[in-house]
N, C-alpha and C. Protein backbone atom coordinates (compact mmCIF):
# COMPACT_ATOMS: atom_id res chain seq x y z
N UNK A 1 0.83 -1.18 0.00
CA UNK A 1 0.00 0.00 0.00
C UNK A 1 0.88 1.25 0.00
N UNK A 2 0.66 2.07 -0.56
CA UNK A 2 1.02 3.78 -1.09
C UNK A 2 1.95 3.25 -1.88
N UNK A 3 2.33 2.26 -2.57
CA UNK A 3 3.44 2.42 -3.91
C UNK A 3 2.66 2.76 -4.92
N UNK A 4 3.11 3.59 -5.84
CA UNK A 4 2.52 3.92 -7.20
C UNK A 4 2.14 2.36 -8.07
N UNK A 5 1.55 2.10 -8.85
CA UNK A 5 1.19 1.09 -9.53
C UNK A 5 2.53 1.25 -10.69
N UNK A 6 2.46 0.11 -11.51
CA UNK A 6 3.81 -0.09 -12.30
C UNK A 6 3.06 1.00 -13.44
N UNK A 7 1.80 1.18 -14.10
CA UNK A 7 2.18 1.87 -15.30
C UNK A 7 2.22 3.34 -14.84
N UNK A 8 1.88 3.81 -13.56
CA UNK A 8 2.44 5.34 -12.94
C UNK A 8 3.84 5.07 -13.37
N UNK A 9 4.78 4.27 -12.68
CA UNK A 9 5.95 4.02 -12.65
C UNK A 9 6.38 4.11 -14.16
N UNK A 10 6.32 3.75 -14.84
CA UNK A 10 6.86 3.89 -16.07
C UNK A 10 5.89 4.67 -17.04
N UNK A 11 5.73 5.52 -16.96
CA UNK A 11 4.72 6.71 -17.25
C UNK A 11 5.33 7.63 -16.54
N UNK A 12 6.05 7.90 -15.88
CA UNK A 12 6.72 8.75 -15.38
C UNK A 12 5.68 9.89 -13.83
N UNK A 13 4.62 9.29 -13.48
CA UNK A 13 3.37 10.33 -13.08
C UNK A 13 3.50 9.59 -11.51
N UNK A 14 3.66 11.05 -10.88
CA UNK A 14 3.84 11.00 -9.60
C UNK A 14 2.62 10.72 -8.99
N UNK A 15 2.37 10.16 -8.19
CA UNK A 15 0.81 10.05 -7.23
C UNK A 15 0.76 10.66 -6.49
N UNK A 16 -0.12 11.34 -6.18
CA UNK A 16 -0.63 12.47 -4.71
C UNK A 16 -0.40 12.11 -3.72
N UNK A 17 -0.61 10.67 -3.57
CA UNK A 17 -0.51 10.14 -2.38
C UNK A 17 1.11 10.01 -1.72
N UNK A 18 1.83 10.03 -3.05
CA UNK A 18 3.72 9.99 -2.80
C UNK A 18 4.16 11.51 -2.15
N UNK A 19 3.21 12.09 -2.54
CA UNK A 19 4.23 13.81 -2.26
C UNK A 19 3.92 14.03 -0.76
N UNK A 20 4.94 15.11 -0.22
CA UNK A 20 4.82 15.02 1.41
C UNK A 20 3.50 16.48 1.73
N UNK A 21 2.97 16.06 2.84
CA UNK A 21 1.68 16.45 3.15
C UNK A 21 1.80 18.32 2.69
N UNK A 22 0.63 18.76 2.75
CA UNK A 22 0.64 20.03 2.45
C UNK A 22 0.13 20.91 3.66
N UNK A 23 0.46 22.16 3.92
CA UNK A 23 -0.16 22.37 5.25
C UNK A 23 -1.36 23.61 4.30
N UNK A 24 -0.64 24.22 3.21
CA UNK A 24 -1.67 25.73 2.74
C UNK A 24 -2.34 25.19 1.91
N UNK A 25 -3.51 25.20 2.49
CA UNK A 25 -4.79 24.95 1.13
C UNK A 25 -4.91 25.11 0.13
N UNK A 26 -4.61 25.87 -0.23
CA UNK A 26 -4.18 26.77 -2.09
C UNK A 26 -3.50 25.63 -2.87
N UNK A 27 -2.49 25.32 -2.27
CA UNK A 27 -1.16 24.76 -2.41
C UNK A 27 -1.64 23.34 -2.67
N UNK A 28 -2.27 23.20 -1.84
CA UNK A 28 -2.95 21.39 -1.80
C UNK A 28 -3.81 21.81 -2.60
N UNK A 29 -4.47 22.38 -2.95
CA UNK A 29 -5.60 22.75 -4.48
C UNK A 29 -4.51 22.45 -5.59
N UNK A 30 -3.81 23.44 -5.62
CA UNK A 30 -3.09 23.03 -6.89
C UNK A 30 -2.16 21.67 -7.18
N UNK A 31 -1.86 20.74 -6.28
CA UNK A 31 -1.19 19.70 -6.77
C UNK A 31 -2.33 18.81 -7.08
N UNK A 32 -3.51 18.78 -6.38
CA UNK A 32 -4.19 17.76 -6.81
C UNK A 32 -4.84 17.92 -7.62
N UNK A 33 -4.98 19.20 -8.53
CA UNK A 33 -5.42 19.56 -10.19
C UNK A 33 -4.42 19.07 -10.88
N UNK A 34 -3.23 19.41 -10.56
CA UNK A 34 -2.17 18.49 -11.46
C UNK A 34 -2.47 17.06 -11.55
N UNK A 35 -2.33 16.77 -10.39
CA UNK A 35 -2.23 15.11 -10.18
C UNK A 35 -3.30 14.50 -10.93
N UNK A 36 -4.39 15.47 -10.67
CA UNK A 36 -5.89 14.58 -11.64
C UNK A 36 -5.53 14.89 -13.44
N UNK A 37 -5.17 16.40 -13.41
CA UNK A 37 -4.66 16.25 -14.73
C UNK A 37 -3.75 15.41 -15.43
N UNK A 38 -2.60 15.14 -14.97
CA UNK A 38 -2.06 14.59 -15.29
C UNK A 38 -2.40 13.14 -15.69
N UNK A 39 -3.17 12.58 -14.92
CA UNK A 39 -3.51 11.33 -14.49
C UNK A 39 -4.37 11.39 -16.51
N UNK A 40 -4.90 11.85 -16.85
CA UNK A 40 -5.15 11.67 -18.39
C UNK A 40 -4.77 12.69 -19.33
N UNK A 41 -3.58 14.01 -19.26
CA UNK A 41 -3.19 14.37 -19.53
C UNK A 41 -1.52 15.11 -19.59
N UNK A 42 -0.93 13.61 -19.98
CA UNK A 42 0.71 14.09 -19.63
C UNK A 42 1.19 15.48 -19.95
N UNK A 43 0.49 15.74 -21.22
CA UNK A 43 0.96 16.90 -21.43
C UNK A 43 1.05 18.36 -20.72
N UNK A 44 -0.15 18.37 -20.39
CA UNK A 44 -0.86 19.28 -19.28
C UNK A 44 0.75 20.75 -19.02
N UNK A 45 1.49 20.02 -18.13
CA UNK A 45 2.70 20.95 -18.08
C UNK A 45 2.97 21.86 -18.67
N UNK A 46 3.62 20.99 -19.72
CA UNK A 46 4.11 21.45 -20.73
C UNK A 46 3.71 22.28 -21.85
N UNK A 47 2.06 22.54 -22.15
CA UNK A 47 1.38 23.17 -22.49
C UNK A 47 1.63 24.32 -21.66
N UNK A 48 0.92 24.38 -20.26
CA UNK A 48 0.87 25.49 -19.37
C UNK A 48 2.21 26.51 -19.49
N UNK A 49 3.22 25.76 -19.57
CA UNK A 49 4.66 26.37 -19.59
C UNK A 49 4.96 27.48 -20.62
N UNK A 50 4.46 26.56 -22.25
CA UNK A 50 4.37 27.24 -23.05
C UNK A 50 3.60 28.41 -23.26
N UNK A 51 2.45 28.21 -23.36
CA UNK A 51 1.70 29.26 -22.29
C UNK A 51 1.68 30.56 -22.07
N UNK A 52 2.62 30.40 -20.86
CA UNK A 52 3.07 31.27 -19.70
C UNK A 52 4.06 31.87 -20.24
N UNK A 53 5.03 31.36 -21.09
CA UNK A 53 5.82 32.08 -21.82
C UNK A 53 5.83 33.02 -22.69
N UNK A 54 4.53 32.82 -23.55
CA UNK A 54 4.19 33.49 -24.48
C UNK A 54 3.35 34.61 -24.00
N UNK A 55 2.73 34.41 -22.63
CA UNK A 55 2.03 35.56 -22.10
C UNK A 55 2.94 36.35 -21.50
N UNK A 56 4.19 36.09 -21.36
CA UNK A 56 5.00 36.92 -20.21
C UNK A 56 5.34 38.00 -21.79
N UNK A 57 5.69 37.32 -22.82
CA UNK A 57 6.59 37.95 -24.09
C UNK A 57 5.25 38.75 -24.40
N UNK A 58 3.88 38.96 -23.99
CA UNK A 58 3.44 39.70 -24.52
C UNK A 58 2.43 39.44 -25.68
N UNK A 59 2.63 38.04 -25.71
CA UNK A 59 2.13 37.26 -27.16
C UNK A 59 0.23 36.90 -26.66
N UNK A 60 0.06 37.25 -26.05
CA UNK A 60 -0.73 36.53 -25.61
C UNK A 60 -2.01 37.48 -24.70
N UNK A 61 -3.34 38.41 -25.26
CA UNK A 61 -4.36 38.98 -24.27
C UNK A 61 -4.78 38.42 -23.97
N UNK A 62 -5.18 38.45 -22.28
CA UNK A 62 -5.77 38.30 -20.84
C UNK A 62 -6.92 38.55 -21.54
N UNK A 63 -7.70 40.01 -21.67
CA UNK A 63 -8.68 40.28 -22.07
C UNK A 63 -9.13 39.44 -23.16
N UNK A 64 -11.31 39.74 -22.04
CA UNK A 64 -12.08 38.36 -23.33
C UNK A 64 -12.26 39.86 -24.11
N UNK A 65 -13.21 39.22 -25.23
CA UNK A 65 -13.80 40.44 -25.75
C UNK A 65 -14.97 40.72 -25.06
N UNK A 66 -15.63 39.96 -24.28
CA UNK A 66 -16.96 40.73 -23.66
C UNK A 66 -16.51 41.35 -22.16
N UNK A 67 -15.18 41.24 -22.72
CA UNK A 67 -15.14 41.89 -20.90
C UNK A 67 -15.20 43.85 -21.74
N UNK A 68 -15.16 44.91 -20.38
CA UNK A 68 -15.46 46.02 -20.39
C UNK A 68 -14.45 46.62 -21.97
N UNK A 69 -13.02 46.18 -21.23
CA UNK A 69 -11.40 46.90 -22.36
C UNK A 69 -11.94 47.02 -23.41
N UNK A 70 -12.25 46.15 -24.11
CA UNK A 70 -11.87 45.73 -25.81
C UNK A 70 -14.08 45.47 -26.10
N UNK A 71 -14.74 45.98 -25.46
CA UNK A 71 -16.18 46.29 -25.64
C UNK A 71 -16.50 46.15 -27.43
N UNK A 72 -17.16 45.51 -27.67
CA UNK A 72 -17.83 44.88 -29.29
C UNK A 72 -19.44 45.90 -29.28
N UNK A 73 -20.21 46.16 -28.57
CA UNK A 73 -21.32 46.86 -28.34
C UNK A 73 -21.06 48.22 -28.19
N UNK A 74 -21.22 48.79 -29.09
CA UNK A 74 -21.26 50.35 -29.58
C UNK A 74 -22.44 50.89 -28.75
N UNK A 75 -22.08 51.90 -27.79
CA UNK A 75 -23.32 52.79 -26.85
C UNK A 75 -24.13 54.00 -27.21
């Protein structure tokens, strides 16, 4: 009991249950979105990464169009 199963193991995908306890709630929110993500989406990461990169360079608006900024409805 608590060993990862063999195709975690060679799949490379850590189990929730392996990582050491969390005390900040936030914190424990976000590994176990990973962990479920991951669990049918390896990629998941690595997407996000890319991402994040391209939003830092600028490549990339935050703004929807129905939000207030970038308004489509002429007043």
């Amino acid at each position: 009991m608590g060993k990862p199963s063999v195709e975690d193991e060679l799949s490379g995908i850590q189990s929730a249950k392996n990582w050491p306890g969390e005390l900040n709630f936030q914190r424990a929110l976000q590994k176990t979105e990973i962990a479920y993500l991951l669990s049918f989406d390896p990629d998941y990461l690595e997407r996000q990464e890319i991402w994040q990169k391209g939003r830092f360079a600028g490549l990339v608006d935050l703004s929807h169009t129905w939000s207030g900024e970038s308004s489509v409805i002429e007043s």
